[in-house]
Protein backbone atom coordinates (compact mmCIF):
# COMPACT_ATOMS: atom_id res chain seq x y z
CA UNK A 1 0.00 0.00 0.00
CA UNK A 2 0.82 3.39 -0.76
CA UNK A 3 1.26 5.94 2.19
CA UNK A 4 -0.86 9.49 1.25
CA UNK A 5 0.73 12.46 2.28
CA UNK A 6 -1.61 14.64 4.04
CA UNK A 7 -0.58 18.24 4.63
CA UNK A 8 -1.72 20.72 6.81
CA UNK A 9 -3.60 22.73 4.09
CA UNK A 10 -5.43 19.94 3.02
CA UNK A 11 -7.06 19.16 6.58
CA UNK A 12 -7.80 23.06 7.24
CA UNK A 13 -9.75 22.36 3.69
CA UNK A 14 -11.50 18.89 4.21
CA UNK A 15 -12.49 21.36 8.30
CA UNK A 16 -13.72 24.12 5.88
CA UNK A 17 -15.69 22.03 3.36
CA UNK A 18 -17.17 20.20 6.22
CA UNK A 19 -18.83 23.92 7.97
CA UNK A 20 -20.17 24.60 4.86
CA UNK A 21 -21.90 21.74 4.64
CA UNK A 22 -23.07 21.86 8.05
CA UNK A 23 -23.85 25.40 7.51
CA UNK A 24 -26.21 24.64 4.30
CA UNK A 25 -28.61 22.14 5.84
CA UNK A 26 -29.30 24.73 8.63
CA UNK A 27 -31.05 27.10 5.93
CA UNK A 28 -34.59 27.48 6.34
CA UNK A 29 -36.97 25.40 4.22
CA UNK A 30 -39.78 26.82 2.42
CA UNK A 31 -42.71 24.84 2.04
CA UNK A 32 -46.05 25.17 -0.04
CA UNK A 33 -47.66 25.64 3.35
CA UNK A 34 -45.28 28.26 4.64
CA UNK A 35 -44.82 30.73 1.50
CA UNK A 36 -47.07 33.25 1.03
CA UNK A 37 -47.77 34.29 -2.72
CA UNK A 38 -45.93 37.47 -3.21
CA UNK A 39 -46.21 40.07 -5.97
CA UNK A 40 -42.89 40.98 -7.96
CA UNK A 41 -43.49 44.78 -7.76
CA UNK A 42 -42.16 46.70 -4.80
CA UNK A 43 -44.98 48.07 -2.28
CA UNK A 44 -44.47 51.76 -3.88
CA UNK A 45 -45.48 50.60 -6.65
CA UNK A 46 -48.50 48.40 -5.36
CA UNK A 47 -49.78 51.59 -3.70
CA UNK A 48 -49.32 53.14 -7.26
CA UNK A 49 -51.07 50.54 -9.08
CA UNK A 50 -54.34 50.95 -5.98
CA UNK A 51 -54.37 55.26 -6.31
CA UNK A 52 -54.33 55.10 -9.64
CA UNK A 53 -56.65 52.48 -11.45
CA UNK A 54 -56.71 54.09 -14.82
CA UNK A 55 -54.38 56.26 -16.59
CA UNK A 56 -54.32 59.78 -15.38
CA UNK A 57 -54.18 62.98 -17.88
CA UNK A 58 -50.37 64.25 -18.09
CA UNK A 59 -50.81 66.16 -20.99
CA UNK A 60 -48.67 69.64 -20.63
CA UNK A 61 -47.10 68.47 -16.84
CA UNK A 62 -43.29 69.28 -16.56
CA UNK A 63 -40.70 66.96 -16.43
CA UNK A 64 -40.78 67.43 -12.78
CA UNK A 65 -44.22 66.97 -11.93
CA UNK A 66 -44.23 63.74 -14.04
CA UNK A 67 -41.22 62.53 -11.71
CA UNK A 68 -43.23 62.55 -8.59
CA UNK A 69 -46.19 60.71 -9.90
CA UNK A 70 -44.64 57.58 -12.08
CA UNK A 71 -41.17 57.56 -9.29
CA UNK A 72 -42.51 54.58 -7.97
CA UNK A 73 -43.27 52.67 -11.44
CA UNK A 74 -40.73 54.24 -13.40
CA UNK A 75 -38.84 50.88 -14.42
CA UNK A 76 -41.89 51.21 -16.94
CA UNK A 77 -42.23 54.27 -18.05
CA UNK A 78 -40.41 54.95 -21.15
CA UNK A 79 -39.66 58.90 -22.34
CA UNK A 80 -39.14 60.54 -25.57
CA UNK A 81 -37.76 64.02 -25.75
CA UNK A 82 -37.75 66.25 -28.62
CA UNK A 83 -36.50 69.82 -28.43
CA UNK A 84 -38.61 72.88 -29.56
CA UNK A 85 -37.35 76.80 -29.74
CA UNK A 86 -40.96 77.57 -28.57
CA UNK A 87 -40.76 76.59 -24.95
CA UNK A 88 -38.06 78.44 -22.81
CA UNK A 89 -35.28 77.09 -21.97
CA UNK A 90 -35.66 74.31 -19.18
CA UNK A 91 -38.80 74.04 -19.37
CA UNK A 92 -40.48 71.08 -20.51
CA UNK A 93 -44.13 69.90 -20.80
CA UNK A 94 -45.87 66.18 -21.89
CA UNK A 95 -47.11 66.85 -25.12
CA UNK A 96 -48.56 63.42 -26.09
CA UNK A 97 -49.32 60.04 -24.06
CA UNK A 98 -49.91 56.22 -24.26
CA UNK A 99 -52.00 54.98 -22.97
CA UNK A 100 -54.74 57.58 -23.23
CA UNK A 101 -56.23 59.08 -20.28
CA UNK A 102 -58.65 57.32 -18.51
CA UNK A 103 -57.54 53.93 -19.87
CA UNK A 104 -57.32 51.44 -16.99
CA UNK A 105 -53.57 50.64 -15.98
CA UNK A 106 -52.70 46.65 -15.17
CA UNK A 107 -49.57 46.25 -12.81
CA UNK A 108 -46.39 45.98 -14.75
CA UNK A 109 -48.09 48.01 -18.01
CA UNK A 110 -46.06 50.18 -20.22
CA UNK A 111 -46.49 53.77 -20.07
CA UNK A 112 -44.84 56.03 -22.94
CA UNK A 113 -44.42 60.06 -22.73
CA UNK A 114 -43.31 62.43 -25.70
CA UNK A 115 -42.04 65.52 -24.00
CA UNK A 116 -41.15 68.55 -25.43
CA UNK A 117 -38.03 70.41 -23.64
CA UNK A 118 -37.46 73.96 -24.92
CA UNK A 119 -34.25 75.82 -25.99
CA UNK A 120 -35.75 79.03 -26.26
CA UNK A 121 -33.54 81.31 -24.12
CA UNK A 122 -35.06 83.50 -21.47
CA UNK A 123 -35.47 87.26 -21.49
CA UNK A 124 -32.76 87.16 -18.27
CA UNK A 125 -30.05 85.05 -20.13
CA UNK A 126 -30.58 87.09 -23.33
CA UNK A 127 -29.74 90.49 -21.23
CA UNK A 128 -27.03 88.47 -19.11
CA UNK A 129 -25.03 87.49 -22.99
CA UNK A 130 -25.65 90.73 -24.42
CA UNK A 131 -23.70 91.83 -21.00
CA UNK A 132 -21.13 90.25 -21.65
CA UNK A 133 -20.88 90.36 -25.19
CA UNK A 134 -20.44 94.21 -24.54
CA UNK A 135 -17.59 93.73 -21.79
CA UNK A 136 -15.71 91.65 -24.20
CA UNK A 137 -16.26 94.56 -26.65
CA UNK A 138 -15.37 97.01 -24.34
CA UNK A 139 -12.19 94.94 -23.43
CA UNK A 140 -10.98 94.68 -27.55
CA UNK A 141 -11.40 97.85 -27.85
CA UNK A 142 -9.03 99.05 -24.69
CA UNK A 143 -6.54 96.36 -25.32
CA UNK A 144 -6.50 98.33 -29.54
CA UNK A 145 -6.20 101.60 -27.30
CA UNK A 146 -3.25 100.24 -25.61
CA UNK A 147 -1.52 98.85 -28.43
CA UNK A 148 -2.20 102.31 -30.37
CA UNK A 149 -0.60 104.34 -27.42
CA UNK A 150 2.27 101.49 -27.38
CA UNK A 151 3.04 101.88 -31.84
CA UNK A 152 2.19 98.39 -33.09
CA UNK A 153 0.82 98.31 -35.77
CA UNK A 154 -2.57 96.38 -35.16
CA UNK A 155 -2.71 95.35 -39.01
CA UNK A 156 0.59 93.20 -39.61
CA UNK A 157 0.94 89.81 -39.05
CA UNK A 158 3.27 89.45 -35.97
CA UNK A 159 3.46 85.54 -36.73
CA UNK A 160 4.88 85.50 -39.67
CA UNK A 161 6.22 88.59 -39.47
CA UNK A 162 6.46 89.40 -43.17
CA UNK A 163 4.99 92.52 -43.11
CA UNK A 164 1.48 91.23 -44.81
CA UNK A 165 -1.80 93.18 -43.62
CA UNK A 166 -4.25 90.92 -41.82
CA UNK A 167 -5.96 90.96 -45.03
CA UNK A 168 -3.42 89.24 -46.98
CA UNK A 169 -1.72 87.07 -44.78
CA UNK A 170 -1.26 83.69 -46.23
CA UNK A 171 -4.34 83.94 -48.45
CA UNK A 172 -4.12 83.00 -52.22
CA UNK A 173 -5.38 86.59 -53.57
CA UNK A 174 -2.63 88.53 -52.33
């Protein structure tokens, strides 16, 4: 007969293989007369489904508004945007829905928005670029000032220094 070898690491592992074993038949056991028939949705969304029995009307709601009502279903509820210079910008309203309003909603059912975001700019960020569009004018012109008071000429090309007016430099007509 052939003497085995056993090492220390091997009987730590035959130990460890032994707990788990011991540790898996003390798992509770579910039985047909123990488990309780569950549904899959969460209870936020079981609430949802028992407030709201058919679908409500979200026509023109904001973005925001239609967070708060579909946050507990909104695994289903699917979004399309499109953007429109009408609406200002941030602003967002529903502008068509699936199903229509009043239809009755079954747990797990689909729900589709088109939303309409705007990129219109408001009256405030219109006067805040014009602003600044008039600083930055206001800055050319005292840094043309400066260079006037200095004697460079503002109209040659100081990278290639050739001499050529902005005009000409490196184009094919001069």
């Amino acid at each position: 007969m052939r003497a085995i070898k056993v090492t220390a690491g091997a009987v730590l592992g035959i130990i460890a293989l032994g707990a788990l074993v011991d540790g898996c038949s003390d798992r509770p056991s579910y039985t047909a007369a123990t488990a309780t028939p569950t549904s899959t949705w969460a209870p936020e969304a079981q609430t949802f489904y028992a407030e709201h029995r058919t679908m409500p009307d979200v026509r023109g709601w904001s973005l925001k508004r239609l967070n708060k009502l579909f946050d507990p279903v909104r695994d289903t509820v699917y979004v399309a945007e499109k953007t429109s210079a009408k609406l200002l910008e941030g602003k967002s309203k529903v502008t068509k829905q699936e199903p229509a309003a009043g239809t009755k909603l079954v747990e797990g059912q689909t729900v589709k928005l088109w939303i309409t975001v705007g990129t219109r700019p408001s009256p405030a960020t219109l006067a805040k670029q014009r602003k600044a569009e008039r600083e930055r004018e206001r800055d050319r012109e005292q840094y043309r000032e400066r260079l006037r008071k200095a004697g460079i000429d503002q109209d040659r090309n100081s990278h290639r220094d050739r001499g050529e007016s902005r005009f000409c430099s490196g184009r094919w007509w001069c």
